[in-house]
Protein backbone atom coordinates (compact mmCIF):
# COMPACT_ATOMS: atom_id res chain seq x y z
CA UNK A 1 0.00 0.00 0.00
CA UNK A 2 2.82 2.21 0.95
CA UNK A 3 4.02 1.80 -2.79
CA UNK A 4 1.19 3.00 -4.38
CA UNK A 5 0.21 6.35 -1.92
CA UNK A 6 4.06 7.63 -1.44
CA UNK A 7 4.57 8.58 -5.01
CA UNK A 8 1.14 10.00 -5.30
CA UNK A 9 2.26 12.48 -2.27
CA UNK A 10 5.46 13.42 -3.82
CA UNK A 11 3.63 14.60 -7.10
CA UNK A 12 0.95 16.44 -5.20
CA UNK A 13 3.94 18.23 -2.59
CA UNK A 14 5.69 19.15 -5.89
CA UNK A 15 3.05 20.93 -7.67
CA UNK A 16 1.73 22.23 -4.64
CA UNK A 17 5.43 23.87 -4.10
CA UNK A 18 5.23 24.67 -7.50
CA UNK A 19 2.06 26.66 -7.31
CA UNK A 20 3.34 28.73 -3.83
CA UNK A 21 6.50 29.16 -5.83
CA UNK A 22 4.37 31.11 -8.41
CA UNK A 23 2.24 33.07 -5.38
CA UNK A 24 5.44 33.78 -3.56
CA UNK A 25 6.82 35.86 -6.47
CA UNK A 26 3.94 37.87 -7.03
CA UNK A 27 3.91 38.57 -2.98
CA UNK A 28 7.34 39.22 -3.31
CA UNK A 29 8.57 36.62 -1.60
CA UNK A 30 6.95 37.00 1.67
CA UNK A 31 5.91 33.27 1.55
CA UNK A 32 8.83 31.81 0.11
CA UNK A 33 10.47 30.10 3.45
CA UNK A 34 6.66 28.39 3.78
CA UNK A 35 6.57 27.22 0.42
CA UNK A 36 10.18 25.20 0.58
CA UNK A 37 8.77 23.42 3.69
CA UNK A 38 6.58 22.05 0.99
CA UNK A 39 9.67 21.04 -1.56
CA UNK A 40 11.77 19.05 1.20
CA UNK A 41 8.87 16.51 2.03
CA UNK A 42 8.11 16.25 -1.72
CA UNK A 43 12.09 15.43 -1.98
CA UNK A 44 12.14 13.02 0.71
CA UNK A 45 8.88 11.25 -0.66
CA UNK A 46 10.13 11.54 -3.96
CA UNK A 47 13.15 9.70 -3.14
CA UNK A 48 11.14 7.09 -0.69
CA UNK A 49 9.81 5.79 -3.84
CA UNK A 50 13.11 4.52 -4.84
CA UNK A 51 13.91 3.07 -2.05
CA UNK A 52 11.10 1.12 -1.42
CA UNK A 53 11.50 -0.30 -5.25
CA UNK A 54 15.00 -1.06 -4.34
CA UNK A 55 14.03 -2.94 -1.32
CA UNK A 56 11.27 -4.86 -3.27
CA UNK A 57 13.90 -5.51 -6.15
CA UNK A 58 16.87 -6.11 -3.56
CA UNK A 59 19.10 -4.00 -5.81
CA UNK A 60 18.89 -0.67 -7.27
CA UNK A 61 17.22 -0.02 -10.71
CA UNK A 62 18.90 2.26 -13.55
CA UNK A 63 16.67 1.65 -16.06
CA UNK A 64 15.37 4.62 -18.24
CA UNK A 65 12.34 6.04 -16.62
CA UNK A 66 14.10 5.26 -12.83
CA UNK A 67 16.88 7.07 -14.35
CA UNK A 68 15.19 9.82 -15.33
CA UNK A 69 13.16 9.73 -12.19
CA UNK A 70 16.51 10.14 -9.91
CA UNK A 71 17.72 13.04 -12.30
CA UNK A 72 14.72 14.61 -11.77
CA UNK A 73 14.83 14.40 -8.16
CA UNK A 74 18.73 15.54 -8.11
CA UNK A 75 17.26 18.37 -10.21
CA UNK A 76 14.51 19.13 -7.37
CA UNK A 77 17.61 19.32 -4.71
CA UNK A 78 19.56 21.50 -6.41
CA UNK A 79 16.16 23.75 -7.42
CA UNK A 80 15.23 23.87 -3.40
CA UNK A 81 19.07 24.78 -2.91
CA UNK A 82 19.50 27.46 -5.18
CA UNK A 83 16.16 28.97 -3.80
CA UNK A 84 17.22 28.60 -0.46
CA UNK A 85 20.47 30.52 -0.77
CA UNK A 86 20.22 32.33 -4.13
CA UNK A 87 15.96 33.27 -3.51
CA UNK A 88 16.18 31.81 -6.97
CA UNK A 89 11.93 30.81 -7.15
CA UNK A 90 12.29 30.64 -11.11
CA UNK A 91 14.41 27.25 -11.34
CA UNK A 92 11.44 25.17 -8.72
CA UNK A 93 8.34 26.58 -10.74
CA UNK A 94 10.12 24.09 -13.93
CA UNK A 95 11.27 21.65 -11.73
CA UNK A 96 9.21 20.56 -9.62
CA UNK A 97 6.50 19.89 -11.87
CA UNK A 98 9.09 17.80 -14.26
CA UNK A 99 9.57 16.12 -10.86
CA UNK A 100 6.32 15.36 -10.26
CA UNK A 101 5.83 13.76 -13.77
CA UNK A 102 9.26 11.63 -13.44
CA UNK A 103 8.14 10.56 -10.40
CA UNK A 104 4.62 9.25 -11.64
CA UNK A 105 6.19 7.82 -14.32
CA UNK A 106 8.79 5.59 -12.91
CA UNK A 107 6.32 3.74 -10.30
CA UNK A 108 3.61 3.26 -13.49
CA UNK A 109 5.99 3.05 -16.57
CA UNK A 110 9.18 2.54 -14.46
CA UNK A 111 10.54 -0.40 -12.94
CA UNK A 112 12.76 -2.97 -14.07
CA UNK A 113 14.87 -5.64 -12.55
CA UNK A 114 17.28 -5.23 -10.17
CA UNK A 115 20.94 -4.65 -12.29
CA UNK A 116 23.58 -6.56 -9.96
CA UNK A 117 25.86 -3.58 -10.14
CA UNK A 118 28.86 -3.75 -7.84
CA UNK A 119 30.07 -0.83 -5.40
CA UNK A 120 32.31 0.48 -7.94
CA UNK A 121 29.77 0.29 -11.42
CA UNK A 122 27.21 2.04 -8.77
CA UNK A 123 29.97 4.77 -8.21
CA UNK A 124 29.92 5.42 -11.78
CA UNK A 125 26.76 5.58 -12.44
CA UNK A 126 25.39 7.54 -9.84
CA UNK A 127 28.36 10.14 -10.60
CA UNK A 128 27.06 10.48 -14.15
CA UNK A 129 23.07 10.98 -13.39
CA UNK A 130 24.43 13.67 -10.40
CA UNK A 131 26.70 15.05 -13.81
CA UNK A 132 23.49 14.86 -15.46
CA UNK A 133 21.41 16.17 -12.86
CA UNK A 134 23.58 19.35 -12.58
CA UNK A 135 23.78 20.65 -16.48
CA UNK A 136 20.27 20.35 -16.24
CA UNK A 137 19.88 22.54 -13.96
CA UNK A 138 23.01 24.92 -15.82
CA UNK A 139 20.81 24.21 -19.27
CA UNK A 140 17.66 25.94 -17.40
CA UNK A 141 20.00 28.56 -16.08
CA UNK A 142 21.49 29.58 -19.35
CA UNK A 143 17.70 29.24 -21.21
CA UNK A 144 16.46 32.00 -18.53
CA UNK A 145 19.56 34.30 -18.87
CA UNK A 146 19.11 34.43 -22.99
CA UNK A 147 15.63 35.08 -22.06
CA UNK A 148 16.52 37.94 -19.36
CA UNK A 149 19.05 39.09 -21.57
CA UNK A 150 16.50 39.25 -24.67
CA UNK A 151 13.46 41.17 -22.40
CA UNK A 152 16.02 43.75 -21.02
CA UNK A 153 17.35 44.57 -24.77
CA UNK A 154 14.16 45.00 -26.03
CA UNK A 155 12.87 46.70 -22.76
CA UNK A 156 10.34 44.23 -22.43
CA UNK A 157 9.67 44.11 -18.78
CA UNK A 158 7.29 41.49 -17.96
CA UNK A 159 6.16 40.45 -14.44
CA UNK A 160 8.51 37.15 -14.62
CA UNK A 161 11.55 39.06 -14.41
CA UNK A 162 10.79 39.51 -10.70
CA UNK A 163 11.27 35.86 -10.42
CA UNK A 164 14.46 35.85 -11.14
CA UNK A 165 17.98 37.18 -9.54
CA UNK A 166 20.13 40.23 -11.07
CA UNK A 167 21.67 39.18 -14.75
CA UNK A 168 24.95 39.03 -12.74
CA UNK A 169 23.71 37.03 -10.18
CA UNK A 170 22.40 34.69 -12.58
CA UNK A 171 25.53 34.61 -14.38
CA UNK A 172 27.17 33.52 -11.33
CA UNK A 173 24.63 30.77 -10.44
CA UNK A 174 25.10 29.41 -14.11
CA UNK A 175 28.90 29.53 -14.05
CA UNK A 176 29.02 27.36 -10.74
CA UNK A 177 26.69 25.22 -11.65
CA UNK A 178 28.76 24.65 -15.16
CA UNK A 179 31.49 23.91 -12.52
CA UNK A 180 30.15 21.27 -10.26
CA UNK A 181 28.59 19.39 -13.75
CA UNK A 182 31.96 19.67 -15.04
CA UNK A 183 33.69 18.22 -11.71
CA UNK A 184 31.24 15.41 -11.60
CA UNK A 185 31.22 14.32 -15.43
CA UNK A 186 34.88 14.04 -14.99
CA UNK A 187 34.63 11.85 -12.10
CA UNK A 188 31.96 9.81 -14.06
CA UNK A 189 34.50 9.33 -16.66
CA UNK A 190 37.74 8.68 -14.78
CA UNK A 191 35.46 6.29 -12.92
CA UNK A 192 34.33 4.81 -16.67
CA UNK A 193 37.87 3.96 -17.57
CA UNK A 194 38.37 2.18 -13.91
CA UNK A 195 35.56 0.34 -13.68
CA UNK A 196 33.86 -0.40 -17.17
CA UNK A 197 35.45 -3.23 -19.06
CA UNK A 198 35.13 -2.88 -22.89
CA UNK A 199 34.18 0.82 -22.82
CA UNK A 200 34.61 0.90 -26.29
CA UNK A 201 32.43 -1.79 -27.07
CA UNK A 202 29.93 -1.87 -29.89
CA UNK A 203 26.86 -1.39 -26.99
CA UNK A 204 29.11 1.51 -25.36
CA UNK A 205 31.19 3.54 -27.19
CA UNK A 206 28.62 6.20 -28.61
CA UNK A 207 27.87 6.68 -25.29
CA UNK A 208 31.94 7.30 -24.52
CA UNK A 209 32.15 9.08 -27.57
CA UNK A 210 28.82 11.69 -26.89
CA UNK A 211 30.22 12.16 -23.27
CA UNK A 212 33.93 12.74 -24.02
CA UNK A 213 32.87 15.26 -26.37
CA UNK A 214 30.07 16.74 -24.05
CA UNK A 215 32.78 17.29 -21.27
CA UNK A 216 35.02 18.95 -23.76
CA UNK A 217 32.59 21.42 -24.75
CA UNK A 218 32.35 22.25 -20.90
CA UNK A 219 35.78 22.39 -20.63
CA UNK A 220 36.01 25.17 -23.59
CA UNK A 221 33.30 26.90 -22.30
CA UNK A 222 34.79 27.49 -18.45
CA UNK A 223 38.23 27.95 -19.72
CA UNK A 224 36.40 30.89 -22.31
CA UNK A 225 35.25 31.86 -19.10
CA UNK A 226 38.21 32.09 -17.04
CA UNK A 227 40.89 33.16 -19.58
CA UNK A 228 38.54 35.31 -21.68
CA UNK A 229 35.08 36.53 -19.94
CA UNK A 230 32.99 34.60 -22.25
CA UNK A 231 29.47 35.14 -21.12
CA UNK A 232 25.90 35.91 -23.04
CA UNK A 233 24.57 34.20 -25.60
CA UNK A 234 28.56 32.12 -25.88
CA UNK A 235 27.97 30.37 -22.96
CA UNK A 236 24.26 29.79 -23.53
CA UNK A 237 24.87 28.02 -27.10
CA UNK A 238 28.06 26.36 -25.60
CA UNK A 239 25.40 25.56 -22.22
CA UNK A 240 23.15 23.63 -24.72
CA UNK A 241 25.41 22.18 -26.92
CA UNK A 242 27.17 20.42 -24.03
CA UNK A 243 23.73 19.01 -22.67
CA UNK A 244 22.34 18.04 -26.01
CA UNK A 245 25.90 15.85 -26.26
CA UNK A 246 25.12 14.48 -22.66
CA UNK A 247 21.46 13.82 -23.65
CA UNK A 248 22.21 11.41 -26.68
CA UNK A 249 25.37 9.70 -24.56
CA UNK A 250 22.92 8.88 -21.65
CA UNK A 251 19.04 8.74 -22.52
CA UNK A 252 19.78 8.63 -26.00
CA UNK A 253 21.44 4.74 -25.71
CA UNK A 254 19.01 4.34 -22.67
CA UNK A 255 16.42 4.84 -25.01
CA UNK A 256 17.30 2.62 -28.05
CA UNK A 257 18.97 -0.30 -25.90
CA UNK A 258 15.77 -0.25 -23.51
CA UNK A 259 12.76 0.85 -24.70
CA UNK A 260 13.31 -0.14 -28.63
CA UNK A 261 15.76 -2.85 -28.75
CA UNK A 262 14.94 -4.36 -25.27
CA UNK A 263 17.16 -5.39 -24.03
């Protein structure tokens, strides 16, 4: 029984911290600090549901919609975070809905057997969904500063501006958030070449390829950064790029090996 109410509550704390998300801005925040006690139980539900399908499967399950399911709820962290310290409402309103569908999704659509990965295969993996997890959240980041960037040039002031921090401040947010996807995708990699025999292999080595390249494009982009200012609509198309790589590398196999091919 437990199985089938805890996601339920998860989907209806997310929206419902989506929708104070929405009334804190337009109150100016006054709620906001009420609203996020509604995001951590939704997290903690949220990642409940996982747990109880790992106990049930006596392992933990990586398969595409559980995987997508855990990014989303590594995005929902890092949204309740950045509001938390940054007063940055705009990332949770996109979240936690996305949340809320992921998490719906993986206890309907979701499970799959247990995968019999050892300590250091789970290392790796759960390094590249947090890598994952993180340019998500720097891909949302970069979308709102083109579109902050395009309403100020055109002097196009509308009411969601208020939702989100100082172009600067936003800047800032993207850049470290670039940083700590960058950190962990090279961890997930290093950890690849430790731990995954035949990495190259016929099943594997788009995926190497796509994430190799995906971390270089990072790597351009925060060196452009560091040695040159980059900044504006460089780092958004750079932003995307990367995470359109890391898309195909991850949930694009995921996708094909899992859903089409089945295996």
């Amino acid at each position: 029984m437990p199985e089938l109410i805890i996601p339920l509550l998860a989907a209806v704390a997310y929206l419902l911290a989506a929708v104070g998300l929405v009334r804190s801005v337009q109150a100016d925040n006054t709620k906001l600090r009420r609203v996020l006690w509604l995001a951590l139980p939704a997290i903690a539900l949220h990642a409940a549901t996982h747990a109880l399908g790992w106990t049930h499967l006596r392992g933990p399950d990586l398969h595409f919609f559980a995987a997508l399911s855990l990014v989303a709820l590594g995005m929902a962290a890092f949204s309740t975070l950045a509001a938390v310290t940054q007063r940055m409402q705009a990332l949770g309103v996109v979240v936690y809905p996305m949340a809320a569908l992921m998490v719906l999704l993986y206890h309907y659509a979701g499970h799959g057997g247990a995968q019999g990965l050892d300590w250091r295969l789970q290392l790796h993996a759960w390094l590249a969904l947090l890598a994952y997890a993180a340019l998500s959240i720097g891909t949302l980041l970069a979308l709102m500063l083109w579109f902050q960037e395009r309403a100020l040039r055109r002097r196009q002031l509308h009411g969601w501006l208020r939702a989100l921090p100082p172009l600067v401040q936003l800047e800032e947010l993207l850049f470290r958030s670039l940083g700590a996807s960058f950190v962990l995708l090279t961890l997930a990699l290093v950890t690849g070449v430790m731990f995954v025999e035949n990495l190259l292999a016929q099943h594997l080595w788009h995926k190497t390829v796509l994430s190799v390249l995906s971390w270089i494009v990072l790597g351009v982009l925060l060196f452009g950064r560091w040695r040159f200012g980059w900044r504006g609509r460089r780092a958004v198309k750079l932003t995307l790029t990367s995470m359109a790589l890391l898309l195909l590398a991850f949930f694009g196999s995921k996708y094909v090996l899992e859903m089409l091919l089945e295996r």
